[in-house]
Protein backbone atom coordinates (compact mmCIF):
# COMPACT_ATOMS: atom_id res chain seq x y z
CA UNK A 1 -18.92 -4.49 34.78
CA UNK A 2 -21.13 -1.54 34.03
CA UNK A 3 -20.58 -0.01 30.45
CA UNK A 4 -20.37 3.94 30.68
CA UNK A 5 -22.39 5.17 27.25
CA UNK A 6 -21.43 8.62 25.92
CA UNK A 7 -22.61 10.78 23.52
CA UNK A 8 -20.48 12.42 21.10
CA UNK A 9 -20.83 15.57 19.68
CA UNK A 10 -19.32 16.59 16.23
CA UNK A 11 -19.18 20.24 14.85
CA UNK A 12 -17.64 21.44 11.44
CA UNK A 13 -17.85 24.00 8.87
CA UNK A 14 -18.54 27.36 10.47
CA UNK A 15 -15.80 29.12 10.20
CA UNK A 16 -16.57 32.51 7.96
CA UNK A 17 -13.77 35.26 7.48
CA UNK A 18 -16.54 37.62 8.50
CA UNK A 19 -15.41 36.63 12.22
CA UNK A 20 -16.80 32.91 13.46
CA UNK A 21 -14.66 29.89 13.89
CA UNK A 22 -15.55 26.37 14.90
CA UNK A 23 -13.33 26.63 17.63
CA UNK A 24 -15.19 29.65 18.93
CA UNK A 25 -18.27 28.05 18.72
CA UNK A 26 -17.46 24.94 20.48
CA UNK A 27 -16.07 26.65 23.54
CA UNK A 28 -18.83 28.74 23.65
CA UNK A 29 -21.40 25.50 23.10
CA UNK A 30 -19.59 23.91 26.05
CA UNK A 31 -19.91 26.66 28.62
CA UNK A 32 -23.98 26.48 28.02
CA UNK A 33 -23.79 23.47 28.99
CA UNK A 34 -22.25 23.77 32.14
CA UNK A 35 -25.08 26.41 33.05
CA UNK A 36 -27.25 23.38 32.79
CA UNK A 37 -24.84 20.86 34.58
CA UNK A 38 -23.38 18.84 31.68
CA UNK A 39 -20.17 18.59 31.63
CA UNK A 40 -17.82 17.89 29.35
CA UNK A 41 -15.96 14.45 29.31
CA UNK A 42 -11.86 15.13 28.99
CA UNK A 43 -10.72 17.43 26.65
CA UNK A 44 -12.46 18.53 23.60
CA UNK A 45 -10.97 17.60 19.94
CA UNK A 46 -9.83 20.12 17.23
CA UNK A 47 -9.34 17.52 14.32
CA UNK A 48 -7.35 19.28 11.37
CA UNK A 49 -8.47 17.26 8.17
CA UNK A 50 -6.56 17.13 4.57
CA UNK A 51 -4.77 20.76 4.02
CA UNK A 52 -5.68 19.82 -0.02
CA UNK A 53 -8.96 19.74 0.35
CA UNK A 54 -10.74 21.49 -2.22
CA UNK A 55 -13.63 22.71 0.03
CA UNK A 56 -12.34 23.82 3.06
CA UNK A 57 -12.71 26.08 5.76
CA UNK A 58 -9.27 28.15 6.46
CA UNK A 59 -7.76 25.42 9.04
CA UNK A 60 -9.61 23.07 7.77
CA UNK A 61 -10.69 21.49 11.10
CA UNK A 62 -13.69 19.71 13.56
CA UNK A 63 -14.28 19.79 16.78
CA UNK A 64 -15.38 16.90 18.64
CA UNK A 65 -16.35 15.70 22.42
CA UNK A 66 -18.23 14.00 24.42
CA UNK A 67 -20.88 13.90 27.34
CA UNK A 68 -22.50 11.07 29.61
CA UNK A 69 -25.57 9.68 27.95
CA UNK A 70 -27.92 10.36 30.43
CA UNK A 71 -31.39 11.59 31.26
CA UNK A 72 -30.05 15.38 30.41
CA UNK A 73 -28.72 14.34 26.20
CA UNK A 74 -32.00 15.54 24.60
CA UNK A 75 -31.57 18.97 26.66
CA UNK A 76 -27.99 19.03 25.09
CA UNK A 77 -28.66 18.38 22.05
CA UNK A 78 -31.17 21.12 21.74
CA UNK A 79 -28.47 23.78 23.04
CA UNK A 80 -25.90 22.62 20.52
CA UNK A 81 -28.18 22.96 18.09
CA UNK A 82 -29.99 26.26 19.12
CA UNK A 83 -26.44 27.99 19.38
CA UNK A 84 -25.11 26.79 15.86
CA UNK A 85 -28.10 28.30 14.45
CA UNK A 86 -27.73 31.44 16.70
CA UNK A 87 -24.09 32.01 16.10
CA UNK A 88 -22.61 30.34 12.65
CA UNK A 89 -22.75 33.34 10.00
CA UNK A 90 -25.23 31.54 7.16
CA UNK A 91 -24.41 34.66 4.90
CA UNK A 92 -21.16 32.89 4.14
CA UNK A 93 -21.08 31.25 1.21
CA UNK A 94 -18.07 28.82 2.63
CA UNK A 95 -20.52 28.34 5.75
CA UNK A 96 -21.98 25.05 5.89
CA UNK A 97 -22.66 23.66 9.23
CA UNK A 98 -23.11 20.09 9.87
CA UNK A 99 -23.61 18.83 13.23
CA UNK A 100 -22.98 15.00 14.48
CA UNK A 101 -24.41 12.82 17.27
CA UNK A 102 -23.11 9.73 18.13
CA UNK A 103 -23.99 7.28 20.87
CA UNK A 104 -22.05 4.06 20.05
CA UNK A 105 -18.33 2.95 20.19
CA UNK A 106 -15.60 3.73 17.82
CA UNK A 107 -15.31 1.06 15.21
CA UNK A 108 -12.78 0.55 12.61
CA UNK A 109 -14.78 1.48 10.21
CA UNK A 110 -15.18 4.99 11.92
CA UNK A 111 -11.46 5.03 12.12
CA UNK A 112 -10.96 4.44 8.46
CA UNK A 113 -13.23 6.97 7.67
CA UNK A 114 -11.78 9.41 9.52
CA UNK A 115 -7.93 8.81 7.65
CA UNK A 116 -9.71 9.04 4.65
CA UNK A 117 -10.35 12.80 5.62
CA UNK A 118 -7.28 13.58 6.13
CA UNK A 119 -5.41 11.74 3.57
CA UNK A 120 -8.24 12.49 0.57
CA UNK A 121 -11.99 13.57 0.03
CA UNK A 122 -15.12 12.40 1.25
CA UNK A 123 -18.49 13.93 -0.51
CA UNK A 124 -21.37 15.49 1.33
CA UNK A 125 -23.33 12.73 0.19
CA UNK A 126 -20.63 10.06 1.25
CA UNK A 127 -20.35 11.47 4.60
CA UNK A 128 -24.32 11.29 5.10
CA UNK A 129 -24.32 7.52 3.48
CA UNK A 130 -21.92 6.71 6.11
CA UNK A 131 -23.39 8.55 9.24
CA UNK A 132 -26.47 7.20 8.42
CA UNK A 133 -25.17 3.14 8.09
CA UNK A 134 -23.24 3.33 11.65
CA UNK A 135 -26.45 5.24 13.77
CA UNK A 136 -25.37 8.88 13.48
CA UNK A 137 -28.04 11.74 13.48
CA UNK A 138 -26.61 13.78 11.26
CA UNK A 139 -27.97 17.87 11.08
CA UNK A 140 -27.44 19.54 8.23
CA UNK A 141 -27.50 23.77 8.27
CA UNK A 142 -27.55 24.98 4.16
CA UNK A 143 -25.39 22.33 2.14
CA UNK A 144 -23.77 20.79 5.33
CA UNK A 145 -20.88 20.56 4.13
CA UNK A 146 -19.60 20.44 7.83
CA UNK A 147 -20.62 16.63 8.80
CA UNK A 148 -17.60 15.55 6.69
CA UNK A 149 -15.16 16.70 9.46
CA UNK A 150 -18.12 16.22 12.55
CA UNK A 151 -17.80 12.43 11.40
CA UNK A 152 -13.91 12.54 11.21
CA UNK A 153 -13.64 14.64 14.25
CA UNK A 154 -15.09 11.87 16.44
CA UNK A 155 -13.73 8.87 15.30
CA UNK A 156 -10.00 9.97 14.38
CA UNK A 157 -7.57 8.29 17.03
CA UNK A 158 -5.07 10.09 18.55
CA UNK A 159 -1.84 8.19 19.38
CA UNK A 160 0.36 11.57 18.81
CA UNK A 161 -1.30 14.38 19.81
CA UNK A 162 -0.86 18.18 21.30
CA UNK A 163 -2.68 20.91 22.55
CA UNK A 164 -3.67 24.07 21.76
CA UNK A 165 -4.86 26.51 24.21
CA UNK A 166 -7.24 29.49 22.13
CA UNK A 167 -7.87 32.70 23.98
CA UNK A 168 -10.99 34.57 22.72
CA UNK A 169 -11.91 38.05 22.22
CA UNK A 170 -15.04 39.76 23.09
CA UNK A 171 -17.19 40.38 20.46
CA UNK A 172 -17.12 43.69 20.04
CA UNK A 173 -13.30 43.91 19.09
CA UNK A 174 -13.69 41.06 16.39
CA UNK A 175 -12.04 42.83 13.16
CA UNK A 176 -9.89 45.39 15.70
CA UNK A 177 -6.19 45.13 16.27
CA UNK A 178 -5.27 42.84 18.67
CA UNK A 179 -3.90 44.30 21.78
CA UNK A 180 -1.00 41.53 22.97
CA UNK A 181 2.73 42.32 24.67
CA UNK A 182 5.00 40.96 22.30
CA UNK A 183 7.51 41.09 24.61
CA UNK A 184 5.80 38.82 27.22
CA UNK A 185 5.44 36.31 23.65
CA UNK A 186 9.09 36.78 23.17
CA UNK A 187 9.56 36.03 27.22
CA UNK A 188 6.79 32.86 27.24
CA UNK A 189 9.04 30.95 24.32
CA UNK A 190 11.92 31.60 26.23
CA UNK A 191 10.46 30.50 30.00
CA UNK A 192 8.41 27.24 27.87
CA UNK A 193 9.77 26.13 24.84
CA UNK A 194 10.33 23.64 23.95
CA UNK A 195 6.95 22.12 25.43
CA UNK A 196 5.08 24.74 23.64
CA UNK A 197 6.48 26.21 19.95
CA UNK A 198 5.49 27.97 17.45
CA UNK A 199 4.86 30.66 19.04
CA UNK A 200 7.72 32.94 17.36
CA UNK A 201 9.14 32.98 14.22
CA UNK A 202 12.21 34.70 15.20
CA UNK A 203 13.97 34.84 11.59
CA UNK A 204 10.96 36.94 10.12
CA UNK A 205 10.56 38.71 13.91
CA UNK A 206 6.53 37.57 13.62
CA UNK A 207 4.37 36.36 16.60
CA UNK A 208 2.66 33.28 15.48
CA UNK A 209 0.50 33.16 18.28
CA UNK A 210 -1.39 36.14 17.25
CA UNK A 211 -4.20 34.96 14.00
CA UNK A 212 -3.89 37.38 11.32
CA UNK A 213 -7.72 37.21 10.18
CA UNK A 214 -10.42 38.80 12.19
CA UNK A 215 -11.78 35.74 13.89
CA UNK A 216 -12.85 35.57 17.53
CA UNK A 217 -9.41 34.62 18.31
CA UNK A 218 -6.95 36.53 20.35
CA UNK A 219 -4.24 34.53 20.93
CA UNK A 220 -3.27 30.30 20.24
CA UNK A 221 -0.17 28.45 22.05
CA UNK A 222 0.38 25.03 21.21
CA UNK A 223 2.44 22.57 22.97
CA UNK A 224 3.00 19.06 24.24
CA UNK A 225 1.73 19.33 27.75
CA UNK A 226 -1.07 20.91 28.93
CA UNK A 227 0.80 22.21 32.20
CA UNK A 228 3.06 23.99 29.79
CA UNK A 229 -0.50 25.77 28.19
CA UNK A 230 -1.09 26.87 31.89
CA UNK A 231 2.40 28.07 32.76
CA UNK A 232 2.57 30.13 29.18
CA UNK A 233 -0.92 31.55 29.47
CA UNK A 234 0.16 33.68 33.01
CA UNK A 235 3.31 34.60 31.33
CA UNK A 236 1.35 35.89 28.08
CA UNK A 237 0.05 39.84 28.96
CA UNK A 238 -2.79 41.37 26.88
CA UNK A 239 -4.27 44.82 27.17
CA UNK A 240 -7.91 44.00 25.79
CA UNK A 241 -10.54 41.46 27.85
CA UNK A 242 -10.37 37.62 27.47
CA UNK A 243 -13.88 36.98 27.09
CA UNK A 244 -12.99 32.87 27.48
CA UNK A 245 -10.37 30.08 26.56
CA UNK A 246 -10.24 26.72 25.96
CA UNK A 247 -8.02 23.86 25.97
CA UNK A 248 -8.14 21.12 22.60
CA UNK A 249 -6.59 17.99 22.25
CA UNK A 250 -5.30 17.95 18.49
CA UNK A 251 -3.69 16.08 15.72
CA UNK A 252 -1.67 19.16 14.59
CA UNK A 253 1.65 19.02 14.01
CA UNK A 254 1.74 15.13 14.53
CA UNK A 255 2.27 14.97 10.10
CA UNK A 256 -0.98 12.60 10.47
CA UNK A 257 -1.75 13.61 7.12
CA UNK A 258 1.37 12.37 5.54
CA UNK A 259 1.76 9.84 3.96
CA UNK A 260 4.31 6.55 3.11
CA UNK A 261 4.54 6.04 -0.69
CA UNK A 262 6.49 3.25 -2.17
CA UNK A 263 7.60 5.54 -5.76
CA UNK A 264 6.61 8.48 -7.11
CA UNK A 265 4.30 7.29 -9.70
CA UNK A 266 2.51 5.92 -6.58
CA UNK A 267 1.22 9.94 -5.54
CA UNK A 268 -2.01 11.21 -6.41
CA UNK A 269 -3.03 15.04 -6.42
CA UNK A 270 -4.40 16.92 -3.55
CA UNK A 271 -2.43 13.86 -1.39
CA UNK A 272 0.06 14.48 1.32
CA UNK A 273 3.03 12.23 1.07
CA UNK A 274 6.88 11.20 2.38
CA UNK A 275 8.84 10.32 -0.97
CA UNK A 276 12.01 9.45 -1.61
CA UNK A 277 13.93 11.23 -4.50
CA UNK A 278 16.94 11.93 -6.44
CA UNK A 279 17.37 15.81 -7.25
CA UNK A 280 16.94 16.40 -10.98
CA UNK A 281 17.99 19.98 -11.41
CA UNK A 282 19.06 22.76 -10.03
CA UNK A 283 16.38 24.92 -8.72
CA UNK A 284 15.08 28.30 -9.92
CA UNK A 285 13.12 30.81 -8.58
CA UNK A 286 10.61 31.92 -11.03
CA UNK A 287 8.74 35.91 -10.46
CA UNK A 288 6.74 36.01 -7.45
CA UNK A 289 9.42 34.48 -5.58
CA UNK A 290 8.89 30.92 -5.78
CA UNK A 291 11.34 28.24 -5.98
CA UNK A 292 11.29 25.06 -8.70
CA UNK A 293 13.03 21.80 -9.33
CA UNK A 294 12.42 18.11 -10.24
CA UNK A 295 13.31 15.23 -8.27
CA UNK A 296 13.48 11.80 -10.11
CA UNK A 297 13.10 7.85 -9.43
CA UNK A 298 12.64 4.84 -11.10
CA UNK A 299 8.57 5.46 -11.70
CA UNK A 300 8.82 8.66 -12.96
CA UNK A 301 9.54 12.10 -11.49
CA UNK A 302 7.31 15.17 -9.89
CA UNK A 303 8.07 19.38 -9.94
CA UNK A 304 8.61 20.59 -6.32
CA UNK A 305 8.12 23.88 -4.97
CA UNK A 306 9.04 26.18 -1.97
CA UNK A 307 7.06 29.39 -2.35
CA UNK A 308 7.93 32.76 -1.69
CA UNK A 309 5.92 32.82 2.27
CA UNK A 310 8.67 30.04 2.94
CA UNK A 311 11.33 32.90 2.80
CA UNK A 312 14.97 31.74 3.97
CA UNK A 313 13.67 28.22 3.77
CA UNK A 314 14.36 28.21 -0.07
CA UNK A 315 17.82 29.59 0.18
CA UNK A 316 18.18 25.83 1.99
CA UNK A 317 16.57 24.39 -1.29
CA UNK A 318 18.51 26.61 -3.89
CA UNK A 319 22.03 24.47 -2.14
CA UNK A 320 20.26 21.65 -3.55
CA UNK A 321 21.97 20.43 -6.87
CA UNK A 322 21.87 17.61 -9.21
CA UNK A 323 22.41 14.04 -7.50
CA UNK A 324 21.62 14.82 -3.91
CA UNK A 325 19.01 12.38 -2.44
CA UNK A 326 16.32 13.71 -0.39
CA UNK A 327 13.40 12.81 1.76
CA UNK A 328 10.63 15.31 0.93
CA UNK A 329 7.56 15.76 3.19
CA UNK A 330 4.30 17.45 1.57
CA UNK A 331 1.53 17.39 -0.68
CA UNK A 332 0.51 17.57 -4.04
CA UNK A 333 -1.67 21.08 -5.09
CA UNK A 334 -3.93 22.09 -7.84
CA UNK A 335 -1.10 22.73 -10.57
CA UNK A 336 0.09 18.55 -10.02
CA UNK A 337 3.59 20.19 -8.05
CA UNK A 338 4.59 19.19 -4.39
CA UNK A 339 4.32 21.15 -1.98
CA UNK A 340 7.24 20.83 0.24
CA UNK A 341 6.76 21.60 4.23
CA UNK A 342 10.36 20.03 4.93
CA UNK A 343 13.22 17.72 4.10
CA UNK A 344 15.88 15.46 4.94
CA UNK A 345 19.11 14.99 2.98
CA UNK A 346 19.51 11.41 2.55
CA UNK A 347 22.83 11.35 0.54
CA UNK A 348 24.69 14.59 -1.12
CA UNK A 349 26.11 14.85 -4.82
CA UNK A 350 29.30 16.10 -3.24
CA UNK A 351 31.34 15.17 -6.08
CA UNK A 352 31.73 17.49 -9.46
CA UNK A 353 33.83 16.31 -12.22
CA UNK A 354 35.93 18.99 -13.75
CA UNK A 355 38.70 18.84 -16.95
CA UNK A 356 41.84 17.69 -15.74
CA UNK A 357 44.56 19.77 -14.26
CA UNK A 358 47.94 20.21 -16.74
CA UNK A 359 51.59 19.96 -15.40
CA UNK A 360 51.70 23.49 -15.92
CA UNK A 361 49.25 23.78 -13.37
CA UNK A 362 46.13 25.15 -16.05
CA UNK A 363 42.82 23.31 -16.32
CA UNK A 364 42.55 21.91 -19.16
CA UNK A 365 40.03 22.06 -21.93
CA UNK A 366 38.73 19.52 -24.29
CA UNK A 367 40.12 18.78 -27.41
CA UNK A 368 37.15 17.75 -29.06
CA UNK A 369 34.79 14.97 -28.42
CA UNK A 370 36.59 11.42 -27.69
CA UNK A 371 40.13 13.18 -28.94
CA UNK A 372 41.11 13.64 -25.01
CA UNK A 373 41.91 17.08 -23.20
CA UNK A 374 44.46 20.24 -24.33
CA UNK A 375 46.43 22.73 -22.25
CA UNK A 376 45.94 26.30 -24.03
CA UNK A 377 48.72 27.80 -21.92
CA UNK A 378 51.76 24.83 -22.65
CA UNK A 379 50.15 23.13 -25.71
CA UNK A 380 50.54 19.55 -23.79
CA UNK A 381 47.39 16.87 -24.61
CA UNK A 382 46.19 13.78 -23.05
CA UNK A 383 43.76 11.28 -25.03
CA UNK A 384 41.92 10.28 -21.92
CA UNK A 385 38.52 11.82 -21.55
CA UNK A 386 37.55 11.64 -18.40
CA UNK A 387 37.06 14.24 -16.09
CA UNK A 388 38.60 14.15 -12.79
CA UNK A 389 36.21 13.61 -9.75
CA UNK A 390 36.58 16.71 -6.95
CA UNK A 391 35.21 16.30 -3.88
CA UNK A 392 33.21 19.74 -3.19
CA UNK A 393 31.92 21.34 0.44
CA UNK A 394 28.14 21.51 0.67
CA UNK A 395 26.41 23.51 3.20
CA UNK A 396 23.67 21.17 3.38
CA UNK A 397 24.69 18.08 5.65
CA UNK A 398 23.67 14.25 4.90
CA UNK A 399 20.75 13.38 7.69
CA UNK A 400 19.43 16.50 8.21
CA UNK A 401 15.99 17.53 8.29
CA UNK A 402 15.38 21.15 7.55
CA UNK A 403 11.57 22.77 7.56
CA UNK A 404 9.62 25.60 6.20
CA UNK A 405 9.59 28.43 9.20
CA UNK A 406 7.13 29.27 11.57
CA UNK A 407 5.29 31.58 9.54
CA UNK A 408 4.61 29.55 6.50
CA UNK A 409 3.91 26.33 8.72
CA UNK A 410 1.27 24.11 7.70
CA UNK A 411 -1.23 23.24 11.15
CA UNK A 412 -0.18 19.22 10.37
CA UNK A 413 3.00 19.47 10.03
CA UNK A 414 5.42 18.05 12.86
CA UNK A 415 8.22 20.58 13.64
CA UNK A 416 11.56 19.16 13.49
CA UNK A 417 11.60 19.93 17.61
CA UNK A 418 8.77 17.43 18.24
CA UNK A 419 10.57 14.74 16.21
CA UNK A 420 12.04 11.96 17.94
CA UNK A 421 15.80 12.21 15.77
């Protein structure tokens, strides 16, 4: 049996909101090297690492693949390299290239690694310690920042996955309005969904294919299949040329970066998480928009959020109330408060206890504390002092996952239509 070698190529960190992405870049890297004959083993990773990262591009992502290891990897190398220097904008401060070669198997170690990116941080100086140990050669461009998510990029496995299919624009309309027939969007979700989604957010009319930042970007449509990329992109109609596309095999939307935890207490900031709580208080909306409340358990409790670019999402949380047990999926930001991307009710409060009801057919009031309840219409008391238990409609139903909508939608996070319920 004849081993095939590859070589695999890691790229992070160029993205600049002057107009580059890593995307971009990598679709652009892999057409030179079809000029020269190299192509391109399966489909190329985009590898979206932890959303809480405190250095971070603005998706946060690597791109990864691979070529044979053959008599023409030196001449690939070099063009990699040639056209990160040519095209990644240095004058960036948030620009730090790195770029990763790699010519030996996956190992656990690699895969460990690689969670660790997308569950937490990893240091410059971590991620070079590490390269270094399993054979990497690593390329730095300024602090190279960028072979934190090269590293991760390659060695990530990918049991749930999707694609993305990413249009580009020519250069000269970077930072130009985008030229796309909305109604041939609205059409495409209609004709594909739901193999592809998120591509409308129909409650806040908004195309979500369409980036809102002037990257090379024209257009993104994600979905499960990549005959379902095909069909959409001929249904899609754009009045401005497609200077390219490409197709990425990706870890968005699988919730990769959420985690299990056992408690509360168990969370640590900047950490993505699936926790279990009960509802302390009712939540508030502060000015700005966003929404507050506390959910409780036996280790402690944690402030939970859904801010204003959720929109009608937090009218779902503001039917929360005291007593209500929920699932919450998210993570944990800067000011120590979850994030929340979506929930599930587990169990609903859907009891309230109220003052008795008199003969007379008045609700009662209390007669002072442990001296029972009073009717103030008929005078009639009763020295028990408990309050009656009435069962109350909710709008919210037990089981029920409900998520943040399309526009305010994390690039991890699973949408309730890809979950198996």
């Amino acid at each position: 049996m004849i081993l095939i070698k590859y070589l695999h190529i890691g790229i992070d960190d160029t993205d600049s909101p002057d107009g580059m992405c890593t995307t971009y870049l990598a679709c652009h890297i892999i057409d030179k090297l079809k000029e020269v004959g190299i192509e391109i083993v399966g489909y190329p990773r985009l590898i979206r690492l932890n959303p809480f990262a405190r250095f971070k591009t603005r998706g946060n992502g690597g791109v990864a693949f691979k070529i044979l290891n053959d008599d023409k990897t030196d001449l690939a190398k070099k063009i990699v390299l040639d056209e990160v220097e040519k095209l990644a904008m240095f004058d960036c401060d948030n620009t730090n290239p790195g770029v990763v070669f790699y010519d030996g198997e996956i190992t656990d170690e690699m895969v460990e690694y690689s969670f660790k990116a997308i569950y937490s941080f990893i240091t410059i100086k971590e991620a070079e310690e590490f390269g270094n140990s399993i054979g990497c050669e690593l390329h730095k461009f300024k602090k190279g920042r960028g072979i934190i998510g090269s590293i991760a990029a390659i060695g990530l496995p990918l049991e749930d996955f999707t694609y993305e299919l990413l249009a580009y624009r020519v250069p000269e309309n970077y930072g130009t309005k985008r030229h796309i027939d909305y109604d041939s969007v609205y059409l495409m979700d209609r004709e594909t969904y739901p193999e592809t989604f998120e591509n409308v957010d129909y409650s806040e009319d908004y195309i979500a294919i369409e980036p809102k930042t002037p990257c090379p970007v024209l257009y993104g449509i994600r979905s499960n299949t990549v005959e379902a990329l095909e069909r959409a992109k001929k249904i899609v109609r754009v009045e401005e040329p497609v200077e390219n596309y490409c197709i990425f095999k990706t870890n968005q939307h699988t919730d990769m970066h959420i985690q299990k935890t056992d408690d509360i207490a168990s969370m640590k900031q900047f950490g993505c998480y699936e926790v279990v709580g009960t509802v302390k208080n009712k939540p508030t909306i502060i000015d700005g928009g966003h929404m507050f409340f506390y959910i409780f358990d036996d280790s402690g409790e944690i402030e939970c959020g859904a801010y204003e670019p959720t929109k009608n999402f937090r009218k779902l949380v503001s039917d929360l109330r005291p007593g209500d047990i929920v699932k919450l999926f998210g993570g944990i930001g800067e000011q120590n408060t979850f994030n929340i991307e979506k929930f599930q009710v587990v169990k609903l409060n859907d009891v309230e206890y109220k003052n008795p009801i008199c003969e007379c057919g008045k609700r009662m009031t209390s007669a002072g504390k442990n001296k029972g309840f009073k009717c103030k219409k008929c005078g009639n008391k009763i020295n028990d002092n408990k309050k009656v238990p009435i069962k109350i409609f909710r709008k919210l139903k037990n089981g029920q996952f409900y998520e943040t909508p399309v526009s305010a939608r994390r690039h991890l996070s699973k949408p309730i239509c890809r979950m198996d319920l």
